[in-house]
Protein backbone atom coordinates (compact mmCIF):
# COMPACT_ATOMS: atom_id res chain seq x y z
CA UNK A 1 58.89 -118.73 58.30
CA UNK A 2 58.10 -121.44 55.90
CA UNK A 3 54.72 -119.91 55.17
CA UNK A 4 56.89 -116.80 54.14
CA UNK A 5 59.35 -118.76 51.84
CA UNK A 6 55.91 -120.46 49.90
CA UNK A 7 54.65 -117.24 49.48
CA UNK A 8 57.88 -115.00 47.93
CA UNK A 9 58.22 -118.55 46.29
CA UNK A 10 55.02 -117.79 44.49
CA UNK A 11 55.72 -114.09 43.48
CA UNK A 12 58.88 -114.52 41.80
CA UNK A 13 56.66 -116.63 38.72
CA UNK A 14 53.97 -114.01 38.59
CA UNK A 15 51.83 -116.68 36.54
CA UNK A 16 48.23 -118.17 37.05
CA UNK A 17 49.58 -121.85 36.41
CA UNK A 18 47.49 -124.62 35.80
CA UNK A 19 46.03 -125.61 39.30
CA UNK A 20 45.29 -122.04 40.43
CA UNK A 21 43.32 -122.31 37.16
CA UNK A 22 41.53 -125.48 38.25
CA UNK A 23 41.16 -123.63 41.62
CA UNK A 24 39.34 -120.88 40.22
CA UNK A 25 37.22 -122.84 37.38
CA UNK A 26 35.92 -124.75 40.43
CA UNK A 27 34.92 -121.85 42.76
CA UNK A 28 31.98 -119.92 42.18
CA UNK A 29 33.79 -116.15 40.78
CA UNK A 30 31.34 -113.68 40.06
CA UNK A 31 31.51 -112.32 36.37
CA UNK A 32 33.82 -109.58 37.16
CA UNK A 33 36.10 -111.74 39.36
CA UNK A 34 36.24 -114.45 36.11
CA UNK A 35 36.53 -111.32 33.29
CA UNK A 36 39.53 -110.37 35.25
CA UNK A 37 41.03 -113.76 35.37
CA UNK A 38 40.44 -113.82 31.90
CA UNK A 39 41.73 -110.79 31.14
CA UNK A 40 45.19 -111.90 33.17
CA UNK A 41 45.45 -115.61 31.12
CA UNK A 42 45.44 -113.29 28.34
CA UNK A 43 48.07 -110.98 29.34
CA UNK A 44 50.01 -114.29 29.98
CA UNK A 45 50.20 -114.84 26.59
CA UNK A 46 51.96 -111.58 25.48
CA UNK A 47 54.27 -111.36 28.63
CA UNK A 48 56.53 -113.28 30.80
CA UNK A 49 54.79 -112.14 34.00
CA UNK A 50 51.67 -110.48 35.56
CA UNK A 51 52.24 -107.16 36.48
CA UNK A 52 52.61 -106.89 40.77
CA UNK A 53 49.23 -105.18 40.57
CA UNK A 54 47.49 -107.84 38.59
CA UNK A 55 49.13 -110.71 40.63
CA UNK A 56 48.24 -108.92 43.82
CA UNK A 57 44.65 -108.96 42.85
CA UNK A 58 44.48 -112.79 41.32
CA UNK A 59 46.20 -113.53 44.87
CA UNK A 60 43.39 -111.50 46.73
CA UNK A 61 40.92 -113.52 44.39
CA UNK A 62 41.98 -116.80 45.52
CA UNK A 63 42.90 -116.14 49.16
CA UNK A 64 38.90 -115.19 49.14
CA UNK A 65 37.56 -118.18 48.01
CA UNK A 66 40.76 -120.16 49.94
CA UNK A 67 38.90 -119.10 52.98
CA UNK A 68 35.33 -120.10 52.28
């Protein structure tokens, strides 16, 4: 249950904050993994929020390298 709360917790800010950015900068992304990133800091700056889609795959991205 509390893992549950955490995680709709972290999809109402759709946002790649500062320490998922440190998370990724120190995890070896391949180029397409760290153009996408890129591409979603990016967005950040024009909108509010990710789109779902794009935070679905940044969440994919880091539960990947969360595992290794």
């Amino acid at each position: 249950m509390k893992i549950l709360l955490s995680m709709r917790e972290l999809m109402k800010t759709r946002r790649i904050k500062s320490n998922l950015l440190k998370f990724f900068e120190s995890k070896p992304l391949t180029d397409k993994e760290k153009s996408f990133i890129m591409s979603a800091l990016h967005n950040q700056e024009k909108y509010p929020q990710l789109h779902p889609n794009i935070w679905k795959i940044v969440c994919d991205i880091e539960k990947r390298y969360k595992n290794v």
